[in-house]
C-alpha atoms as a PDB file:
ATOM      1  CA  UNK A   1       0.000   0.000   0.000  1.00  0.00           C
ATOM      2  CA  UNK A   2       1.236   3.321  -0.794  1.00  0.00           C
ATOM      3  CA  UNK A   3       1.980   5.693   2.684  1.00  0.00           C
ATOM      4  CA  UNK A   4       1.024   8.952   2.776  1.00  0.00           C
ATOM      5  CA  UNK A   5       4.246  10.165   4.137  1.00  0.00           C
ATOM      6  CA  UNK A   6       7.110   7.790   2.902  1.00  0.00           C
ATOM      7  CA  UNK A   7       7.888   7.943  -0.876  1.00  0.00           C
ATOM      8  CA  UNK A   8      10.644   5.337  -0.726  1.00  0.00           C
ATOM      9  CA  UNK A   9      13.208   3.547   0.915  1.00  0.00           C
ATOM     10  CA  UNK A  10      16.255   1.856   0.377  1.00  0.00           C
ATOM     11  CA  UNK A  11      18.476  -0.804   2.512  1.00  0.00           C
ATOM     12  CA  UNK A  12      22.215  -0.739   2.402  1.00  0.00           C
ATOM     13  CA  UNK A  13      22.589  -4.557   4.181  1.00  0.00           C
ATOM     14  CA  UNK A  14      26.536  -3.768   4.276  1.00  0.00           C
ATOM     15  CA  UNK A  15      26.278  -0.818   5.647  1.00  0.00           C
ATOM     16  CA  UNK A  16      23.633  -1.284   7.930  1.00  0.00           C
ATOM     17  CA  UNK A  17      22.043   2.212   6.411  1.00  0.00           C
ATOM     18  CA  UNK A  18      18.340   2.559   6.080  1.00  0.00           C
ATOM     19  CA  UNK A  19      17.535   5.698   3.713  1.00  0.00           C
ATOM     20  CA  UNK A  20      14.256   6.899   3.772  1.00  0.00           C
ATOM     21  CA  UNK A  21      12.774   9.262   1.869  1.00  0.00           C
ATOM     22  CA  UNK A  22       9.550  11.220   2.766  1.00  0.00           C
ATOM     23  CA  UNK A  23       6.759  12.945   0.836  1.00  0.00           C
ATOM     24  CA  UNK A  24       7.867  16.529   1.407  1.00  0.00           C
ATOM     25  CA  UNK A  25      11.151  15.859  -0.073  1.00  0.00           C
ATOM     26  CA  UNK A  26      13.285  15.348   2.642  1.00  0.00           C
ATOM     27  CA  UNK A  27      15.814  11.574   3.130  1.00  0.00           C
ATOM     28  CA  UNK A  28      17.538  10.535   5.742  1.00  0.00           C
ATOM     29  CA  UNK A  29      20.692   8.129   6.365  1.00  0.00           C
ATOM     30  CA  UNK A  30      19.274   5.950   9.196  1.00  0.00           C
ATOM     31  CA  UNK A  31      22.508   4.599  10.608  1.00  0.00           C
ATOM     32  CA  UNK A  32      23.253   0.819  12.000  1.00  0.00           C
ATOM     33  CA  UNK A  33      19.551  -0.327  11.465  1.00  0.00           C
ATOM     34  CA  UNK A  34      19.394  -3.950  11.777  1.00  0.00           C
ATOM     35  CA  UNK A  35      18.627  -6.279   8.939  1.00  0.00           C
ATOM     36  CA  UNK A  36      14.630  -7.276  10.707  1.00  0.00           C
ATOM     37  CA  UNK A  37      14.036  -3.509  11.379  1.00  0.00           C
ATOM     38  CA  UNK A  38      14.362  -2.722   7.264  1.00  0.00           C
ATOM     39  CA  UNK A  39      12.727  -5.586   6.469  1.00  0.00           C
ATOM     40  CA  UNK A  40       9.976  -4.936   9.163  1.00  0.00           C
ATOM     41  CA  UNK A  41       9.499  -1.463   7.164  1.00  0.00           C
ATOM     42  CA  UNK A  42       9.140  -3.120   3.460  1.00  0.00           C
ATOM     43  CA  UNK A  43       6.447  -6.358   4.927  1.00  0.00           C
ATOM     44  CA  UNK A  44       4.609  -3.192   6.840  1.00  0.00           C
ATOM     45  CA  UNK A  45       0.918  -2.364   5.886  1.00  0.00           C
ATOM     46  CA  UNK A  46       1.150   1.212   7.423  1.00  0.00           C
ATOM     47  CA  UNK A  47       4.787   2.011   6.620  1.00  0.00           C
ATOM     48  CA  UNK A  48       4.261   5.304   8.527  1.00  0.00           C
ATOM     49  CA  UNK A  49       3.029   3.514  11.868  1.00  0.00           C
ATOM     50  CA  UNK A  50       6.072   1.250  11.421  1.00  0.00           C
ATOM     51  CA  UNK A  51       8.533   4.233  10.711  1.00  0.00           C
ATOM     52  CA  UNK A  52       7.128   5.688  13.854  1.00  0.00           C
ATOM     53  CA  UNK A  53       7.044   2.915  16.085  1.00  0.00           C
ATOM     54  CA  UNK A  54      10.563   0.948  15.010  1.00  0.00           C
ATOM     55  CA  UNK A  55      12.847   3.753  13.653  1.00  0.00           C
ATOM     56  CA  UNK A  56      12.255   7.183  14.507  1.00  0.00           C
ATOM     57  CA  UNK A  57      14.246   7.940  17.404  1.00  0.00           C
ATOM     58  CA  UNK A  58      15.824   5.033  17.625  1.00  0.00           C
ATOM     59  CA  UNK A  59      18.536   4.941  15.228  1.00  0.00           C
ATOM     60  CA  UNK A  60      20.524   8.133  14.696  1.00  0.00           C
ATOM     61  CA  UNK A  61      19.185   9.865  11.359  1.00  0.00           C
ATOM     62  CA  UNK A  62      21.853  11.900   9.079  1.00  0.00           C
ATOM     63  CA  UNK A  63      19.626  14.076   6.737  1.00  0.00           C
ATOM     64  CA  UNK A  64      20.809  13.726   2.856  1.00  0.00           C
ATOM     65  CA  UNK A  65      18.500  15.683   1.004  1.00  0.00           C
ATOM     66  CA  UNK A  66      15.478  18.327   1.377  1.00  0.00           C
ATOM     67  CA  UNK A  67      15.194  22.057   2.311  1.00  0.00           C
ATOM     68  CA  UNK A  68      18.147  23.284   3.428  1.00  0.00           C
ATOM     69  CA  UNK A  69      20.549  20.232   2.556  1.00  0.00           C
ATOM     70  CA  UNK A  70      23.002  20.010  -0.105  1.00  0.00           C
ATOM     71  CA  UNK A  71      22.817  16.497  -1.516  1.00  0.00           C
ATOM     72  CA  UNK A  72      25.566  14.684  -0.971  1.00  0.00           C
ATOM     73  CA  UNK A  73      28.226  13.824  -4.222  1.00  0.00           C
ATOM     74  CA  UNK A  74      27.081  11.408  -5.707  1.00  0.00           C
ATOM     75  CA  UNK A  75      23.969  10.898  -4.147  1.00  0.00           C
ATOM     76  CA  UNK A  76      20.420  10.047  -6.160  1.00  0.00           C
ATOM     77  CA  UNK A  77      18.768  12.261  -4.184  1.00  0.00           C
END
């Protein structure tokens, strides 16, 4: 189902980086995010509960595009 407030998402499984990337624009690096948590996100129904409930605040977020960022070389975003 599509969210209302998370375009996409991506899983680095090497890296352990979790980049989301929200409606208004703005990604995020979600750093050292465990293999289940990702996962969790892409089997969720409501991929905004989900964000909510198993990622935001929990994992330290490095912003990588959206007002007021300069997108990273390199970067898709």
């Amino acid at each position: 189902m599509p969210s209302s407030v998370i375009r996409g998402f991506d899983y680095d499984r090497d890296g352990l980086v979790l980049t989301i990337t929200f409606v208004s624009g703005r990604a995020y690096a979600y750093q050292a995010v465990p293999a289940d948590v990702a996962e969790g996100l892409r089997l969720a129904f409501a991929k905004g509960e989900y964000f909510n409930k198993a990622v935001r605040d929990r994992f330290k977020a490095v912003p990588i595009a959206g007002p007021g960022t300069e997108p990273r070389p390199g970067s898709l975003f």
